[in-house]
Structure formats: structure tokens, C-alpha cells
N, C-alpha and C. Protein backbone atom coordinates (compact mmCIF):
# COMPACT_ATOMS: atom_id res chain seq x y z
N UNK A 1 -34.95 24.25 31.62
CA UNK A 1 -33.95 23.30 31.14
C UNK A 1 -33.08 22.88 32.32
N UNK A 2 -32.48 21.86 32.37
CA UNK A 2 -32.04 21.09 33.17
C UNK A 2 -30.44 21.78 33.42
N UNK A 3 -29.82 22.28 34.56
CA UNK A 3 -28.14 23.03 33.91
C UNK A 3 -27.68 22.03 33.93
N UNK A 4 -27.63 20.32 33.65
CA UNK A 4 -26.91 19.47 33.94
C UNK A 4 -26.74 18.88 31.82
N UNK A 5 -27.94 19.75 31.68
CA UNK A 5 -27.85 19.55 29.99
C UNK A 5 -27.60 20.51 29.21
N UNK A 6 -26.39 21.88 29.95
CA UNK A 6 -25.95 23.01 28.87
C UNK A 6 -24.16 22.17 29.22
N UNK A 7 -24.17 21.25 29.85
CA UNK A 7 -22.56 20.75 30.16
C UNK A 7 -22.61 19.45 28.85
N UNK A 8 -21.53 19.47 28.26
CA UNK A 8 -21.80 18.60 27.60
C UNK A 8 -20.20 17.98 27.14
N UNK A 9 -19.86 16.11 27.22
CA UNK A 9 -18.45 16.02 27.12
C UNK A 9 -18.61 15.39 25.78
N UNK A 10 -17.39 15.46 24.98
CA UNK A 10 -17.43 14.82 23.65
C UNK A 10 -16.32 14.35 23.30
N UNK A 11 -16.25 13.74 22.35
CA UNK A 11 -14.90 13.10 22.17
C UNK A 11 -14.19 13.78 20.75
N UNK A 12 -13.22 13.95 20.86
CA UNK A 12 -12.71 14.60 19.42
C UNK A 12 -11.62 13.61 18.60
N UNK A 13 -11.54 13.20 17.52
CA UNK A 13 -10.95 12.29 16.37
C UNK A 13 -9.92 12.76 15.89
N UNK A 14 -8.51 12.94 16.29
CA UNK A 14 -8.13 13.74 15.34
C UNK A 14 -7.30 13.06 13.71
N UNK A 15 -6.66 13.33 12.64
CA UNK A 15 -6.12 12.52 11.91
C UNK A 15 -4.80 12.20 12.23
N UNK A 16 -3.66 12.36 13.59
CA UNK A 16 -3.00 12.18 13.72
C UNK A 16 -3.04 12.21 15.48
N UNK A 17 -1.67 11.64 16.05
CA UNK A 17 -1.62 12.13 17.26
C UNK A 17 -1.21 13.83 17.68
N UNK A 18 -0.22 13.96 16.74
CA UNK A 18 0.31 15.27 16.62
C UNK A 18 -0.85 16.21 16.60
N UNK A 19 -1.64 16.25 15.59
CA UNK A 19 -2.60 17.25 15.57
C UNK A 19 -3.32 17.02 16.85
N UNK A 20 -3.17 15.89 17.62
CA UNK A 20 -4.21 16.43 18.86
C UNK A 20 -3.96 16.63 19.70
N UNK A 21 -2.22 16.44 20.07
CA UNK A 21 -1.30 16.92 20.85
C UNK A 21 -1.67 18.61 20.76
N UNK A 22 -0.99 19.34 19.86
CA UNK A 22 -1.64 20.63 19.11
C UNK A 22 -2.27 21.19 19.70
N UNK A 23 -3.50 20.42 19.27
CA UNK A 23 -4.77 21.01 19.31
C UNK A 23 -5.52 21.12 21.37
N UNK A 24 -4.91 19.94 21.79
CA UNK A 24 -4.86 20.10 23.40
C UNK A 24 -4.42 21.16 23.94
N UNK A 25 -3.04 21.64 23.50
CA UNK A 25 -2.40 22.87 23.48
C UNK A 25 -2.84 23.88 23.34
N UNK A 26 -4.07 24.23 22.46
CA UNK A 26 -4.41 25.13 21.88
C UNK A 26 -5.84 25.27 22.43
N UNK A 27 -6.94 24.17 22.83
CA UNK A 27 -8.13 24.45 23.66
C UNK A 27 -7.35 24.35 25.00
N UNK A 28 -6.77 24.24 26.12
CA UNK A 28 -6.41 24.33 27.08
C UNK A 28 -6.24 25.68 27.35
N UNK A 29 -6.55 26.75 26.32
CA UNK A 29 -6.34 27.98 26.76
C UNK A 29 -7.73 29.06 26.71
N UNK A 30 -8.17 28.00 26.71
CA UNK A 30 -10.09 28.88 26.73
C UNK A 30 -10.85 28.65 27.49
N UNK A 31 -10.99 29.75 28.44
CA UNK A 31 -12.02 29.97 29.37
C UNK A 31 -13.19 29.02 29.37
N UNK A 32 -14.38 28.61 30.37
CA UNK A 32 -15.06 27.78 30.81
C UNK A 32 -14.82 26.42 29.86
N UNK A 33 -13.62 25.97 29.42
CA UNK A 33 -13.67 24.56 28.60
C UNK A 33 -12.68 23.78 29.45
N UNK A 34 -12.76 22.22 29.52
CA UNK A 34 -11.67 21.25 29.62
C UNK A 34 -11.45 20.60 28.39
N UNK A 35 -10.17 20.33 28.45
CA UNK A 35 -9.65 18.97 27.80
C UNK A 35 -8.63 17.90 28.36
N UNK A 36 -8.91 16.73 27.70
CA UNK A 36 -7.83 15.86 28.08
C UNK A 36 -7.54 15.08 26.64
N UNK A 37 -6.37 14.14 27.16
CA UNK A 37 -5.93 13.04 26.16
C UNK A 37 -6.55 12.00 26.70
N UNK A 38 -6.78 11.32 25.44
CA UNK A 38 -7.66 10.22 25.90
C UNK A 38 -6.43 9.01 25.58
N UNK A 39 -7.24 7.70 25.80
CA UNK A 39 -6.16 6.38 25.67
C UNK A 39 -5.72 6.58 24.24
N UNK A 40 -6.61 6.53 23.18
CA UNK A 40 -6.31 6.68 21.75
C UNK A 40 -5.28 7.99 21.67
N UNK A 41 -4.08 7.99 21.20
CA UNK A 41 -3.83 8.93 20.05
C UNK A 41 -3.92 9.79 20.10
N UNK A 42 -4.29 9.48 19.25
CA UNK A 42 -5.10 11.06 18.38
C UNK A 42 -6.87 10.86 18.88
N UNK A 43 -7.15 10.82 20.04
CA UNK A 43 -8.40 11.66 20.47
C UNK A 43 -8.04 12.42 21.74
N UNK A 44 -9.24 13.18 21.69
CA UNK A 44 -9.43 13.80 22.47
C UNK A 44 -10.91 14.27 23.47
N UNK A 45 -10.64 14.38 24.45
CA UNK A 45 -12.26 14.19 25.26
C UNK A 45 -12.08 15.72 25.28
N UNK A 46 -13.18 16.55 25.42
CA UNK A 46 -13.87 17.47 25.95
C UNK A 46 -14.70 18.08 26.63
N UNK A 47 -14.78 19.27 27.32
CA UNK A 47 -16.06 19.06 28.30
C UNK A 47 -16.14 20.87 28.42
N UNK A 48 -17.22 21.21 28.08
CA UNK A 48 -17.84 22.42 27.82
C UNK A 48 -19.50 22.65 27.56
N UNK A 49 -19.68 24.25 28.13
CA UNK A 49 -21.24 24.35 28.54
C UNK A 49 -21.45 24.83 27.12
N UNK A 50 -22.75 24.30 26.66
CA UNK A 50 -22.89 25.21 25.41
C UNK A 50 -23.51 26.56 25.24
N UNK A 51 -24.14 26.98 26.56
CA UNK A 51 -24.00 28.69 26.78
C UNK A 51 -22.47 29.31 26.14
N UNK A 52 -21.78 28.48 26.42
CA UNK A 52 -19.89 29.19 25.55
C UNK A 52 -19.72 28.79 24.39
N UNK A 53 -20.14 27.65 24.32
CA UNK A 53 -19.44 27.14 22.58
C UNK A 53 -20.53 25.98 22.13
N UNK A 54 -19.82 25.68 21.19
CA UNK A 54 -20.90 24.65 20.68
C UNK A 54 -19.84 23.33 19.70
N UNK A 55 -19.80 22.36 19.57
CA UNK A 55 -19.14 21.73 19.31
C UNK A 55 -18.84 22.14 17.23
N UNK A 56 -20.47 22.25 16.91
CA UNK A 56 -19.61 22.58 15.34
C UNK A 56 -18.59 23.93 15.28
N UNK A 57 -18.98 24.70 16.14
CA UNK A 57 -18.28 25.93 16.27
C UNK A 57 -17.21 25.69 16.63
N UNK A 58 -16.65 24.59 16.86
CA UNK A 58 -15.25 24.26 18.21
C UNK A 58 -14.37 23.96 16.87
N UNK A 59 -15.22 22.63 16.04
CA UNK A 59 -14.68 21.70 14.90
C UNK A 59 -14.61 22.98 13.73
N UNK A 60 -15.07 23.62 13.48
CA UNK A 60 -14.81 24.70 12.44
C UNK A 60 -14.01 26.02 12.88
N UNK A 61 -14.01 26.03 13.63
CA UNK A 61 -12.61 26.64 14.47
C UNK A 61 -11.26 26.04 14.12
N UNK A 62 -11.46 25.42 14.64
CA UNK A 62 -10.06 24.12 14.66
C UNK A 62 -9.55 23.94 12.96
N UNK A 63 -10.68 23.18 12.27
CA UNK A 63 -10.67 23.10 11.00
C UNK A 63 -9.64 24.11 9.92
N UNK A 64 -10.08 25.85 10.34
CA UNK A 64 -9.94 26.70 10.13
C UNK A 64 -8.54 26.78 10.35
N UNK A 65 -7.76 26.60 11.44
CA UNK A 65 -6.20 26.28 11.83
C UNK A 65 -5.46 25.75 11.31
N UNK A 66 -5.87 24.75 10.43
CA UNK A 66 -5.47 23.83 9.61
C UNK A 66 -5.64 22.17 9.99
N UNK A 67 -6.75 21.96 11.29
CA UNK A 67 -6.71 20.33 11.91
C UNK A 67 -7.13 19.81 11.38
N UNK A 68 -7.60 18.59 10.83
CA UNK A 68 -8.04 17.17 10.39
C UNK A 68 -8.59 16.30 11.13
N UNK A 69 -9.76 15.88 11.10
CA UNK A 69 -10.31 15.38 12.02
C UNK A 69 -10.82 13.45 10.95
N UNK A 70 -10.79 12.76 11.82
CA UNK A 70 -11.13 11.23 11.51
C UNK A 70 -12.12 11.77 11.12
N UNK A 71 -12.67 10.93 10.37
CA UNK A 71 -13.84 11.38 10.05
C UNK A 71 -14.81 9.97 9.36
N UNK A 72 -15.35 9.27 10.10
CA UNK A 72 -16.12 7.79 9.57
C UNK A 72 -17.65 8.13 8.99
N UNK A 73 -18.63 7.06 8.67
CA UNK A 73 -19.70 7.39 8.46
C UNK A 73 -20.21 7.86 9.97
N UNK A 74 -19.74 7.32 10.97
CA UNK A 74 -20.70 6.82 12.29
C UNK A 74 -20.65 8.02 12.91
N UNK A 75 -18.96 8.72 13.23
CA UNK A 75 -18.54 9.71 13.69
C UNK A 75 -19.25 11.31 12.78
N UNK A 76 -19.71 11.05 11.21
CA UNK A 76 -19.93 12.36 10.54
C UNK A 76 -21.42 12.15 11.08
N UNK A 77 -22.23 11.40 11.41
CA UNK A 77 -23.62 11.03 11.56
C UNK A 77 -23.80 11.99 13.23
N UNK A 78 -22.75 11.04 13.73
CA UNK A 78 -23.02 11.83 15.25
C UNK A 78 -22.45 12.70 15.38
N UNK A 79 -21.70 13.54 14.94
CA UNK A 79 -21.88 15.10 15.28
C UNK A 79 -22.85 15.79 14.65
N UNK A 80 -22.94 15.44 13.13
CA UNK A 80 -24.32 16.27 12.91
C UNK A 80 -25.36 16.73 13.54
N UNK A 81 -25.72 15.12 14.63
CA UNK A 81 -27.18 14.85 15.37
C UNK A 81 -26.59 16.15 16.41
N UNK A 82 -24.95 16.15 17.11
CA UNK A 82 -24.59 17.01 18.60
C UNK A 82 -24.93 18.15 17.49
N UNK A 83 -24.40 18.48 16.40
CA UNK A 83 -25.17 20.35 15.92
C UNK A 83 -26.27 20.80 16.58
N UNK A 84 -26.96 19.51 15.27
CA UNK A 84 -28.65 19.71 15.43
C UNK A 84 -29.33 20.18 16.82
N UNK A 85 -28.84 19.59 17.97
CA UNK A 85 -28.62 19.69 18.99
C UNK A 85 -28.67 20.40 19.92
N UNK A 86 -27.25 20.92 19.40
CA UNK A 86 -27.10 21.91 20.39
C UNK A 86 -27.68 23.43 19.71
């Protein structure tokens, strides 16, 4: 496998700005991950190997905290496919 395909960046939706203010706060403190704020709001970019995590694991984490995530047809379609995925 390629190590240029266990790195993987994603974008995160959140339902507010606050919650992704938060939630920046709160992945900024875990080992091999980045985050940033993106132009929007309430998103957020990410960037992590999935040898460490995995994005449904990240979103059901979070979830679990109490976050809210946007959630469209387009956006529930494409993370499914990043699960399946990863």
C-alpha cells in the first residue's frame, strides 16, 4: 500500500460555529492528528493517518460528546463511501 494513502484530510460540517470552535479545541489534543478552521464556520478540515483513527470513529466520538454535525444527502453519501473505505 502506498503510505501516501494511510494519510487522509477531510472536511468536518459542524451544526454551528460554536460546536466547531469546541470541537477544534478538543481534537487539537490528540496525538498523530491535525486540525484547522476552515473559511466556513462551522467546518472544519482534518488530517490524520488511518493506522490511528478512522473518520466514522472520529464522528461517533464526537457525536457521543454531544456534537451535531450538518448533515445533507451529499455529505451522509460521502462519508459512508470514507467508512467503507477506510
Amino acid at each position: 500500500m502506498n503510505p501516501f494513502e494511510l494519510h487522509k484530510a477531510r472536511i468536518l460540517k459542524f451544526a454551528s460555529a460554536e460546536q466547531a470552535e469546541q470541537a477544534c479545541i478538543l481534537l487539537a489534543g490528540l496525538n498523530n492528528f491535525a486540525v484547522e478552521r476552515c473559511a466556513q464556520d462551522n467546518w472544519l478540515q482534518i488530517r490524520y493517518s488511518i493506522v490511528h483513527y478512522s473518520l466514522e470513529g472520529l464522528q461517533k466520538a464526537l457525536a457521543r460528546e454531544g456534537f451535531i454535525f450538518e448533515a445533507s444527502l451529499l455529505d451522509r453519501m460521502r462519508h459512508a463511501l470514507y467508512h467503507y473505505c477506510e
